[in-house]
Protein backbone atom coordinates (compact mmCIF):
# COMPACT_ATOMS: atom_id res chain seq x y z
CA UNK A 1 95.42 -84.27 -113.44
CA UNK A 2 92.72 -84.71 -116.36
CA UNK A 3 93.02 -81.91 -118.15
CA UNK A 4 89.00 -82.26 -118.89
CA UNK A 5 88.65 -81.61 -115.01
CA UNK A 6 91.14 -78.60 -114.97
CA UNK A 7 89.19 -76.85 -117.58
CA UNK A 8 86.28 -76.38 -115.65
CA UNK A 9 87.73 -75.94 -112.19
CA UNK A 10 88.32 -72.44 -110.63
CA UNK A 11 88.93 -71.00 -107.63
CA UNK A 12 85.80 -71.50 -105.05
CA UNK A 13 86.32 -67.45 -104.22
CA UNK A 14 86.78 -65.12 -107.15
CA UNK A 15 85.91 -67.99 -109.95
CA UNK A 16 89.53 -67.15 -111.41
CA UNK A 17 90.60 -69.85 -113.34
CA UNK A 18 93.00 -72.29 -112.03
CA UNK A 19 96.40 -74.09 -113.74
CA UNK A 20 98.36 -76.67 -112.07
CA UNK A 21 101.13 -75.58 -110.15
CA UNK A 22 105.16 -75.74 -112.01
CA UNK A 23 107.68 -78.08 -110.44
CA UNK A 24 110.14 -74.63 -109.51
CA UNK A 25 106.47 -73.28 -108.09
CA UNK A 26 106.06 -76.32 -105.99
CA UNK A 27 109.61 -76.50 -104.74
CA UNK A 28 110.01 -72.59 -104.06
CA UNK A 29 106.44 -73.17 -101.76
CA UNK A 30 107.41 -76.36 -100.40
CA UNK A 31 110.90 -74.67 -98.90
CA UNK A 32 108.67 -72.25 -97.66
CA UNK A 33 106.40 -74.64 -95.57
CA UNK A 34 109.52 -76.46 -94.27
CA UNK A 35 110.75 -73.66 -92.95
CA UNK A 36 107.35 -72.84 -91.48
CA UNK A 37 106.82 -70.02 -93.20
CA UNK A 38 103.51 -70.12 -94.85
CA UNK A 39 99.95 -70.46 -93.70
CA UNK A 40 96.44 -71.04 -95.15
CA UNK A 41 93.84 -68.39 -95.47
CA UNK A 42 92.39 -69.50 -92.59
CA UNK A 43 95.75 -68.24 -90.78
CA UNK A 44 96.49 -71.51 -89.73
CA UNK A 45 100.46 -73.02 -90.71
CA UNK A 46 100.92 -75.45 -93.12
CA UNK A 47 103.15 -77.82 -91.81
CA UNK A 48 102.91 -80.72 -94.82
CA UNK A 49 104.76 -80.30 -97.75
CA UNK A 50 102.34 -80.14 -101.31
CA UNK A 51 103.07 -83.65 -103.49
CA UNK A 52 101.00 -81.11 -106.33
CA UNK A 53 99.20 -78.08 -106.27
CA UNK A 54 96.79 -75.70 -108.30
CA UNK A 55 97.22 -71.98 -108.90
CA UNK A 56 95.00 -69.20 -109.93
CA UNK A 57 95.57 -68.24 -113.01
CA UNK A 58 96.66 -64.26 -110.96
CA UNK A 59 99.04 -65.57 -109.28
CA UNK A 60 97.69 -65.38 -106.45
CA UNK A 61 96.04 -68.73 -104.38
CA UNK A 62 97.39 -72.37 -104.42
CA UNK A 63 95.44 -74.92 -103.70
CA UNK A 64 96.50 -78.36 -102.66
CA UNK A 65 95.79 -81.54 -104.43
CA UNK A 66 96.00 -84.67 -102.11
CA UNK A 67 95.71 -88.51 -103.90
CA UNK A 68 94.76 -86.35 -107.41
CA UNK A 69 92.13 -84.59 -105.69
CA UNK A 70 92.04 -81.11 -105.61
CA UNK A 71 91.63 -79.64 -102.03
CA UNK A 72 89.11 -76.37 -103.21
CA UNK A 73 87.86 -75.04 -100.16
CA UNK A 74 88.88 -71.44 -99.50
CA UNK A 75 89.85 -71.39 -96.16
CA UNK A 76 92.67 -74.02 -97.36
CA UNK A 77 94.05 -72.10 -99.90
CA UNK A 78 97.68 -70.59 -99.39
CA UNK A 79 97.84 -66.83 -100.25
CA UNK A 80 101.71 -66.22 -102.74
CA UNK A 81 102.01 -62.82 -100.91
CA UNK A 82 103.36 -64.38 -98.28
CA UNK A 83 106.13 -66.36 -100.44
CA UNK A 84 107.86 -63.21 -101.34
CA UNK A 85 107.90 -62.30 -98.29
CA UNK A 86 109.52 -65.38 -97.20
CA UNK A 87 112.48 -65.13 -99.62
C-alpha cells in the first residue's frame, strides 16, 4: 500500500491511526476466520480469509483491504478481542 495513503488514513470511528497489518498478524486472524471464529462489528461472521489488512494503531480494529483498497467502513471492521479469545 502507498505509504502516502497510509499516512493519512485512520480508523472511520475513533480517528486512531491505522498501520498495515504483520504477516504473523494476518495468519494468526486468518486461522481464526477458518475456523469460524471471528465476526465483524456488525456481528456478522467473516467467512473469507484477509489477502491484507489494516490495524489501529491500539490494537484494537482490522480492517480489510480487498484489490489494494482499504475496506474502512466501521461496521466491517473485525474487533482483536475476540482473537484472544479464540486461542
Amino acid at each position: 500500500m502507498d505509504k502516502h495513503l497510509l499516512d493519512i488514513l485512520c480508523c472511520p470511528v475513533k480517528k486512531t491511526p491505522i498501520r498495515m497489518l504483520r504477516n504473523d498478524e494476518l495468519q494468526h486472524l486468518n486461522q481464526a476466520i477458518t475456523r469460524g471464529q471471528i465476526q465483524n462489528v456488525a456481528g456478522d461472521p467473516v467467512d473469507r480469509a484477509l489477502q491484507a489488512g489494516l490495524i489501529t494503531t491500539d490494537g484494537k480494529v482490522v480492517y480489510r483491504i480487498e484489490d489494494d483498497i482499504p475496506v474502512l467502513l466501521p461496521e466491517e471492521g473485525i474487533g482483536t478481542v475476540q482473537l484472544n479469545e479464540a486461542l
